[in-house]
N, C-alpha and C. Protein backbone atom coordinates (compact mmCIF):
# COMPACT_ATOMS: atom_id res chain seq x y z
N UNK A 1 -41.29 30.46 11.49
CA UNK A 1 -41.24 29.02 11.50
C UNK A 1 -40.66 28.50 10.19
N UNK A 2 -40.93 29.11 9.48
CA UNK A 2 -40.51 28.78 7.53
C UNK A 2 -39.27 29.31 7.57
N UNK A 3 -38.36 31.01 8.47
CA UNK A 3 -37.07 30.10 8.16
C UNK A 3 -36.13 29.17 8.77
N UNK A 4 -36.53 29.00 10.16
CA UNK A 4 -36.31 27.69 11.14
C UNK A 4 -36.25 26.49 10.23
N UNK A 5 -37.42 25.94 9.88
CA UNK A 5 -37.32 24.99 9.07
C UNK A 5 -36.29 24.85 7.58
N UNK A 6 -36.10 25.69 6.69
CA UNK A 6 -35.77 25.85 5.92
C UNK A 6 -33.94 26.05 6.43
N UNK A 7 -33.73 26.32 7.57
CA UNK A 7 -32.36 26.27 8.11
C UNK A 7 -32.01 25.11 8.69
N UNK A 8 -33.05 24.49 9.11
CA UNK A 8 -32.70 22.78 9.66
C UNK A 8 -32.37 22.02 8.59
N UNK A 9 -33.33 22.43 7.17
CA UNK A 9 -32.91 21.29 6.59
C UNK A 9 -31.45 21.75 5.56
N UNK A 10 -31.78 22.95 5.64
CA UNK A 10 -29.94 23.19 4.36
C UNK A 10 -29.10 22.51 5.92
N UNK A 11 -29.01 23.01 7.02
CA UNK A 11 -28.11 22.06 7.95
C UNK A 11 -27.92 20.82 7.70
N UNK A 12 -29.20 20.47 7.77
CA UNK A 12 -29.08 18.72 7.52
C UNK A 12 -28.38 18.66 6.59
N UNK A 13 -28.93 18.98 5.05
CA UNK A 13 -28.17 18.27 3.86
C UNK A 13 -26.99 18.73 3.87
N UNK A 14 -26.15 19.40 4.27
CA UNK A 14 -24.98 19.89 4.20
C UNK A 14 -23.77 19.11 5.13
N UNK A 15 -24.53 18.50 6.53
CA UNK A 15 -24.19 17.16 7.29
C UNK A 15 -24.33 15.84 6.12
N UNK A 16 -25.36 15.63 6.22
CA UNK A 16 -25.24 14.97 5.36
C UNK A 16 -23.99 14.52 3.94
N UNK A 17 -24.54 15.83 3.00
CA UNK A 17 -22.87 16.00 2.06
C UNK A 17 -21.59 15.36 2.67
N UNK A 18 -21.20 16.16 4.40
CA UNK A 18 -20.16 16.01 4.39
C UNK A 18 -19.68 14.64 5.18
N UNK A 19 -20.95 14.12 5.40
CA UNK A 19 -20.46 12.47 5.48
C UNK A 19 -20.56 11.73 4.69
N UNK A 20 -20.76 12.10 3.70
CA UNK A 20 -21.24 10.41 2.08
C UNK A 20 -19.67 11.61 1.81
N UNK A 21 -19.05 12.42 1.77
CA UNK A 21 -17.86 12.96 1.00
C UNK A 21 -16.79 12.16 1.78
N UNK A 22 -16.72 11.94 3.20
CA UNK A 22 -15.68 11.47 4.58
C UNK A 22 -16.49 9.51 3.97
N UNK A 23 -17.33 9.11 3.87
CA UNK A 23 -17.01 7.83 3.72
C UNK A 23 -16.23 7.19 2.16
N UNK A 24 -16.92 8.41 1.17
CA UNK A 24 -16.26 7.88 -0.08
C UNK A 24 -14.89 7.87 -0.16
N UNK A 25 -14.08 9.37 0.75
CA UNK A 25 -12.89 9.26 1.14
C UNK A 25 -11.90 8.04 1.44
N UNK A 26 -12.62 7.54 2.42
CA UNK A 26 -12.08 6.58 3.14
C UNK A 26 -11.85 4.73 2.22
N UNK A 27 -13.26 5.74 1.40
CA UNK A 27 -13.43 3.73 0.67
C UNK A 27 -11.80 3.94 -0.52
N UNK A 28 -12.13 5.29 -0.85
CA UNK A 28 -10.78 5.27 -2.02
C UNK A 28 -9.60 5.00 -1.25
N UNK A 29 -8.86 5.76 0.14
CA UNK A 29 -7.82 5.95 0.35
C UNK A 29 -7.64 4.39 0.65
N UNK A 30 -8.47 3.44 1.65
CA UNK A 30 -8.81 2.10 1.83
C UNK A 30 -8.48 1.10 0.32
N UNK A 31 -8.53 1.08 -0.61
CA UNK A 31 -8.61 0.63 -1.50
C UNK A 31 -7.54 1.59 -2.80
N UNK A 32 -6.49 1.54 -2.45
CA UNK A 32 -5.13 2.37 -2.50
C UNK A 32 -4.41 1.32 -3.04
N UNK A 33 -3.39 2.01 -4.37
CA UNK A 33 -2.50 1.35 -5.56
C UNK A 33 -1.26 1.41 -4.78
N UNK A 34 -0.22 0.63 -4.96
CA UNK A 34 1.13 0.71 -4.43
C UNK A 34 1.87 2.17 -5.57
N UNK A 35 2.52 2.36 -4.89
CA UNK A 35 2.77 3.87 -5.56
C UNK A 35 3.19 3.69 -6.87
N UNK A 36 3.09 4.79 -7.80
CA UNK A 36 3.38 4.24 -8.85
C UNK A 36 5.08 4.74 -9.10
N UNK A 37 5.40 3.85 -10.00
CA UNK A 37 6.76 3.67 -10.39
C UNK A 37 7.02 4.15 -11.92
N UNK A 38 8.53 4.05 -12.04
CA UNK A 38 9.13 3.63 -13.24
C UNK A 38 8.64 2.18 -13.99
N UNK A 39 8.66 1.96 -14.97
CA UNK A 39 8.57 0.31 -15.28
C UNK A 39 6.83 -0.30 -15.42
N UNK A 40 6.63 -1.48 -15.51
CA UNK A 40 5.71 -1.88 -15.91
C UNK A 40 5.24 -3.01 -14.89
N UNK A 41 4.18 -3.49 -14.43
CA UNK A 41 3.70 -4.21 -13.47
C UNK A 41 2.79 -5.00 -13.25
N UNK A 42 2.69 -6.47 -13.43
CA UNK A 42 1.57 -7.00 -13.13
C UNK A 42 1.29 -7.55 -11.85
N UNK A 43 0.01 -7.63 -11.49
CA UNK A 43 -0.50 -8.45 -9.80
C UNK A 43 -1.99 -9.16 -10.43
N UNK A 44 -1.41 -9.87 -9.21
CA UNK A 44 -2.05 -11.37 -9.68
C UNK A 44 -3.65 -10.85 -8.94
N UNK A 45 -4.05 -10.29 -7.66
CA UNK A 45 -5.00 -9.52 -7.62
C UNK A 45 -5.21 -8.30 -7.72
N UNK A 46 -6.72 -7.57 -7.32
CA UNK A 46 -7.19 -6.66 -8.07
C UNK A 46 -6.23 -4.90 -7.40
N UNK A 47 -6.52 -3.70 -7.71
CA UNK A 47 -5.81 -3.13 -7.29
C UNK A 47 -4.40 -2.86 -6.77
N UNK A 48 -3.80 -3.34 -7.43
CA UNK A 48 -1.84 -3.70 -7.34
C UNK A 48 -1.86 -4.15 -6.15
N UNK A 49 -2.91 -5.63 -6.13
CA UNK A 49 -2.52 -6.58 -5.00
C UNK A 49 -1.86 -8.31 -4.93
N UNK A 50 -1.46 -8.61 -4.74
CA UNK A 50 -1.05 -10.11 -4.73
C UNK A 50 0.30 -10.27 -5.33
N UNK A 51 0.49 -11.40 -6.06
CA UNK A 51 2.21 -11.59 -6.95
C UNK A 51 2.13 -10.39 -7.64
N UNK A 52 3.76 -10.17 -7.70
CA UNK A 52 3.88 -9.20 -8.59
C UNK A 52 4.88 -9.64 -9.52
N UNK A 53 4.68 -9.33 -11.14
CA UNK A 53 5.77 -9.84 -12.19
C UNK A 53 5.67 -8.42 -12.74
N UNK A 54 6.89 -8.38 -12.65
CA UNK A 54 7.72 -6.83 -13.66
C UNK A 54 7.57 -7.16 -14.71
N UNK A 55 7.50 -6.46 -15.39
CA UNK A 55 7.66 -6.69 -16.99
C UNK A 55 8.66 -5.75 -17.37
N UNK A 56 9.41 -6.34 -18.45
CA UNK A 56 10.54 -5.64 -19.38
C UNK A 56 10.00 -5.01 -20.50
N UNK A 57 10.07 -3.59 -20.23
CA UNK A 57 9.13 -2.69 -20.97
C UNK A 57 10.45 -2.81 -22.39
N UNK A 58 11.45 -2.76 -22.30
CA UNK A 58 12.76 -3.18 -23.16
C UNK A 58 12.80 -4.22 -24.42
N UNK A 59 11.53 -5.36 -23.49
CA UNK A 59 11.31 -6.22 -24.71
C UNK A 59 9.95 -6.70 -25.62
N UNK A 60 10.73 -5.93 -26.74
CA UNK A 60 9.06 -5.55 -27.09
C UNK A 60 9.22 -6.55 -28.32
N UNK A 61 7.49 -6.82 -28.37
CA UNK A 61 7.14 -8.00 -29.57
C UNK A 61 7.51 -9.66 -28.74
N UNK A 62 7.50 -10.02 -27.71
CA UNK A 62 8.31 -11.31 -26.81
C UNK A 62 6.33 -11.61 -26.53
N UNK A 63 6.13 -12.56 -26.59
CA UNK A 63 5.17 -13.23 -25.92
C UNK A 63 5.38 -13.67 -24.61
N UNK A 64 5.26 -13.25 -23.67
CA UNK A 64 5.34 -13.98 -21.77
C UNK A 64 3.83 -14.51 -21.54
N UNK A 65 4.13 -15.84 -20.98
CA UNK A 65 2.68 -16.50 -20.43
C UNK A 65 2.93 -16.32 -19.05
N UNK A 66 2.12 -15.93 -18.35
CA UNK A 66 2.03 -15.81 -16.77
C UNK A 66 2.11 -17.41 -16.32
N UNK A 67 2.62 -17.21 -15.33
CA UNK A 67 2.64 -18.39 -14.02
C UNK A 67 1.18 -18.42 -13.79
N UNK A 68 1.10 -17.12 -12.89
CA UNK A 68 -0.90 -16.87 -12.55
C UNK A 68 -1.14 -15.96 -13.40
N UNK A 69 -2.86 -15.72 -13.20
CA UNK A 69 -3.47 -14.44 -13.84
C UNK A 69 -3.07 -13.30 -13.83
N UNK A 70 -2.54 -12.18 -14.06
CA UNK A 70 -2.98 -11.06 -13.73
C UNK A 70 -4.40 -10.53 -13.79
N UNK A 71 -4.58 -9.66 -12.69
CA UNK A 71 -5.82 -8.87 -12.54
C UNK A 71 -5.96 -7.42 -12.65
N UNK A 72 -4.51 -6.89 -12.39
CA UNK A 72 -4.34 -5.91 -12.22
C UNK A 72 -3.14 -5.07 -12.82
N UNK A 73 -2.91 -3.93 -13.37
CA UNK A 73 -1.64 -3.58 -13.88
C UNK A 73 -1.05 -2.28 -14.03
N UNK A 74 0.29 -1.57 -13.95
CA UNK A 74 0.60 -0.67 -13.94
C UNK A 74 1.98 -0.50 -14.50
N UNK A 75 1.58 0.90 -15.36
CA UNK A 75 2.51 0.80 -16.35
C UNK A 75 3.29 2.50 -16.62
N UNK A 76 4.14 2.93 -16.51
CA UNK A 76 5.05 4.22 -16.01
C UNK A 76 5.98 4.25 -17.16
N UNK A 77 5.67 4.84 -18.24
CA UNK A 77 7.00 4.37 -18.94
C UNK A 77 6.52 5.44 -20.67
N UNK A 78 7.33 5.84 -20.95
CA UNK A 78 7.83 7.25 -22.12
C UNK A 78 7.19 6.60 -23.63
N UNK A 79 7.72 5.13 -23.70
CA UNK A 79 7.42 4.70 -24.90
C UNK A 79 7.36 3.18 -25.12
N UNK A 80 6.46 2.58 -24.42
CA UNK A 80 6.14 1.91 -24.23
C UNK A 80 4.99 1.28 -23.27
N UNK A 81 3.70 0.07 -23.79
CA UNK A 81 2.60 0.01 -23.28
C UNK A 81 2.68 -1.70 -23.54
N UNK A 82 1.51 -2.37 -22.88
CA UNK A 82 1.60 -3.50 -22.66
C UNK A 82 0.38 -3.97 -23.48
N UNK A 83 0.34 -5.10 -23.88
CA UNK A 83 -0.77 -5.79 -24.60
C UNK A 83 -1.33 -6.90 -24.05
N UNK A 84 -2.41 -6.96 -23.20
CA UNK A 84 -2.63 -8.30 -21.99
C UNK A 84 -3.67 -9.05 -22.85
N UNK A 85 -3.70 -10.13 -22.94
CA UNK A 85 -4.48 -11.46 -23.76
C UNK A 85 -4.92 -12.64 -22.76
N UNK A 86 -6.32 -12.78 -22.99
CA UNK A 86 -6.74 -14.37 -21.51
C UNK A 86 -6.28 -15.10 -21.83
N UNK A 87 -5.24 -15.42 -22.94
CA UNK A 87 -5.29 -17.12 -23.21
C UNK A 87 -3.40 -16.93 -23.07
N UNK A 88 -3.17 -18.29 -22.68
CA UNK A 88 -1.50 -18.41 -22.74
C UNK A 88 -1.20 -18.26 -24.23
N UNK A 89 0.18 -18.02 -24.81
CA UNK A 89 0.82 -17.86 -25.91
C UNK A 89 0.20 -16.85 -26.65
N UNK A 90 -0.02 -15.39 -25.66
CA UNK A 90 -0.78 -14.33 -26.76
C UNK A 90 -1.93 -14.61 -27.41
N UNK A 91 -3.09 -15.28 -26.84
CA UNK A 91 -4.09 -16.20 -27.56
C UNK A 91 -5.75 -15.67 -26.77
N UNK A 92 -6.85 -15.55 -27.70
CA UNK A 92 -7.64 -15.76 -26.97
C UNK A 92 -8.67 -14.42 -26.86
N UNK A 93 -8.89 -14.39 -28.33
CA UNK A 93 -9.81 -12.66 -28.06
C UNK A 93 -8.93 -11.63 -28.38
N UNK A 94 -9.56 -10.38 -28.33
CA UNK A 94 -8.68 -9.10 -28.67
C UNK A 94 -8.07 -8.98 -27.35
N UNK A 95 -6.74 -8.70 -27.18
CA UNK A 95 -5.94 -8.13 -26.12
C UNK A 95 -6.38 -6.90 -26.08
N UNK A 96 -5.95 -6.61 -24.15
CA UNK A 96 -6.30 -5.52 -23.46
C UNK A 96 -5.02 -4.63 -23.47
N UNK A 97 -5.20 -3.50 -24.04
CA UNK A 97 -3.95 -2.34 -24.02
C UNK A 97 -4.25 -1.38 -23.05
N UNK A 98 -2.78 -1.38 -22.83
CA UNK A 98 -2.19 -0.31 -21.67
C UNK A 98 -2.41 1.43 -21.54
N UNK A 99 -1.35 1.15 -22.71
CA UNK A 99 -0.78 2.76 -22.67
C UNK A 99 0.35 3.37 -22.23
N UNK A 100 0.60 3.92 -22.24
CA UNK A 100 2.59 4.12 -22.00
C UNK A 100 2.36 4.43 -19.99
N UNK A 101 1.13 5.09 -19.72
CA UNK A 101 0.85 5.63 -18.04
C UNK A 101 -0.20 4.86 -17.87
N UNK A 102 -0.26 4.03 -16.89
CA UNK A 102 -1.57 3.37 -16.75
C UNK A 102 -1.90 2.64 -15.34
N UNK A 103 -2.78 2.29 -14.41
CA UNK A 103 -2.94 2.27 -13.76
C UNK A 103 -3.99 1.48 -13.59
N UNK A 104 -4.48 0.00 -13.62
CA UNK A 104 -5.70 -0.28 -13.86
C UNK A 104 -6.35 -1.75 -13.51
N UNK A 105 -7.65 -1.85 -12.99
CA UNK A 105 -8.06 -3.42 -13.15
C UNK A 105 -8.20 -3.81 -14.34
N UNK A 106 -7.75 -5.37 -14.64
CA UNK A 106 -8.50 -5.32 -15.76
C UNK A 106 -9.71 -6.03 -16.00
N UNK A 107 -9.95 -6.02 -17.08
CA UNK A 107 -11.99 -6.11 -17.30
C UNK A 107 -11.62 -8.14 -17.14
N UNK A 108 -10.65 -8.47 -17.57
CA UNK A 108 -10.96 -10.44 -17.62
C UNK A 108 -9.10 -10.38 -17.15
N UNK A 109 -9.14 -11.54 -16.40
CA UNK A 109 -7.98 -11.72 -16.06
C UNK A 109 -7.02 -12.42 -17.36
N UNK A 110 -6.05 -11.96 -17.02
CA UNK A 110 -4.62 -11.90 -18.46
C UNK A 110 -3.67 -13.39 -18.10
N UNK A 111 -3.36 -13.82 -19.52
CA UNK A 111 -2.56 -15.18 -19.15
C UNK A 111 -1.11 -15.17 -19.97
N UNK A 112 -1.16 -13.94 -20.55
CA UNK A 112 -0.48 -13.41 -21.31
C UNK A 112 -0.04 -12.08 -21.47
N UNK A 113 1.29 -11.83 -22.20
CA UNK A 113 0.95 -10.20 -22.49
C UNK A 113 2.21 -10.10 -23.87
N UNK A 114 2.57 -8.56 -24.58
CA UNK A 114 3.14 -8.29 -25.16
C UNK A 114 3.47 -7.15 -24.73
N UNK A 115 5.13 -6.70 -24.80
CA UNK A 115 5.13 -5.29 -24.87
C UNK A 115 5.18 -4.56 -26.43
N UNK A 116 4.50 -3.47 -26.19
CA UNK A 116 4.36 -2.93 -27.72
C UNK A 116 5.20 -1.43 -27.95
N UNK A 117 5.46 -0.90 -28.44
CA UNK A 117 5.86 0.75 -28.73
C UNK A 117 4.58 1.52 -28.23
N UNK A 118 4.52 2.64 -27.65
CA UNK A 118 3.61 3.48 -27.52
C UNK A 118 3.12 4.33 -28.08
């Protein structure tokens, strides 16, 4: 009877496992980045969703004020990273940095940005 039991339940938890593994699956593939690119990228919502404004990884030290927020951003690029700030005209707290590869929400939505050297 003890190893009956003791085989029901490694069964169970092992069912178990492999459905919390098949739903977490699904929540990531569900909640999926537009592929990543060359170049630099902002979206106005979270996960490379909504407007999208390119950024000119080319021009570096330029202050750009967004139209909208960004929320979200992605950045593909050898030598060069982005510097995102809440306030228009580069203003407004320490700016949020990129990184030359990046992929990311960000923590407060951006009203601003800089490109920097990497």
């Amino acid at each position: 009877m003890a190893t009956l039991m003791t085989t029901l339940r490694g069964t169970l938890t092992a069912a178990v496992a492999a459905a919390l593994a098949t739903v977490g699956t699904g929540v990531a593939h569900a909640a999926g980045w537009p592929p990543l690119q060359d170049g630099g990228y902002l979206y106005s919502g979270t996960t490379g969703t909504g407007t999208v404004t390119v950024v000119d990884l080319s021009d570096l030290g330029t202050c750009h004020t967004l139209a909208a927020p960004a929320r979200s951003v992605q950045v593909a690029s050898g030598s060069a990273s982005v510097l995102l700030y809440p306030g228009a005209g580069c203003t407004g707290g320490h700016p949020w940095a990129t990184g030359s590869l990046a992929q990311s929400d960000l923590p407060a939505a951006a009203r601003s940005y800089r490109v920097v050297p990497a």
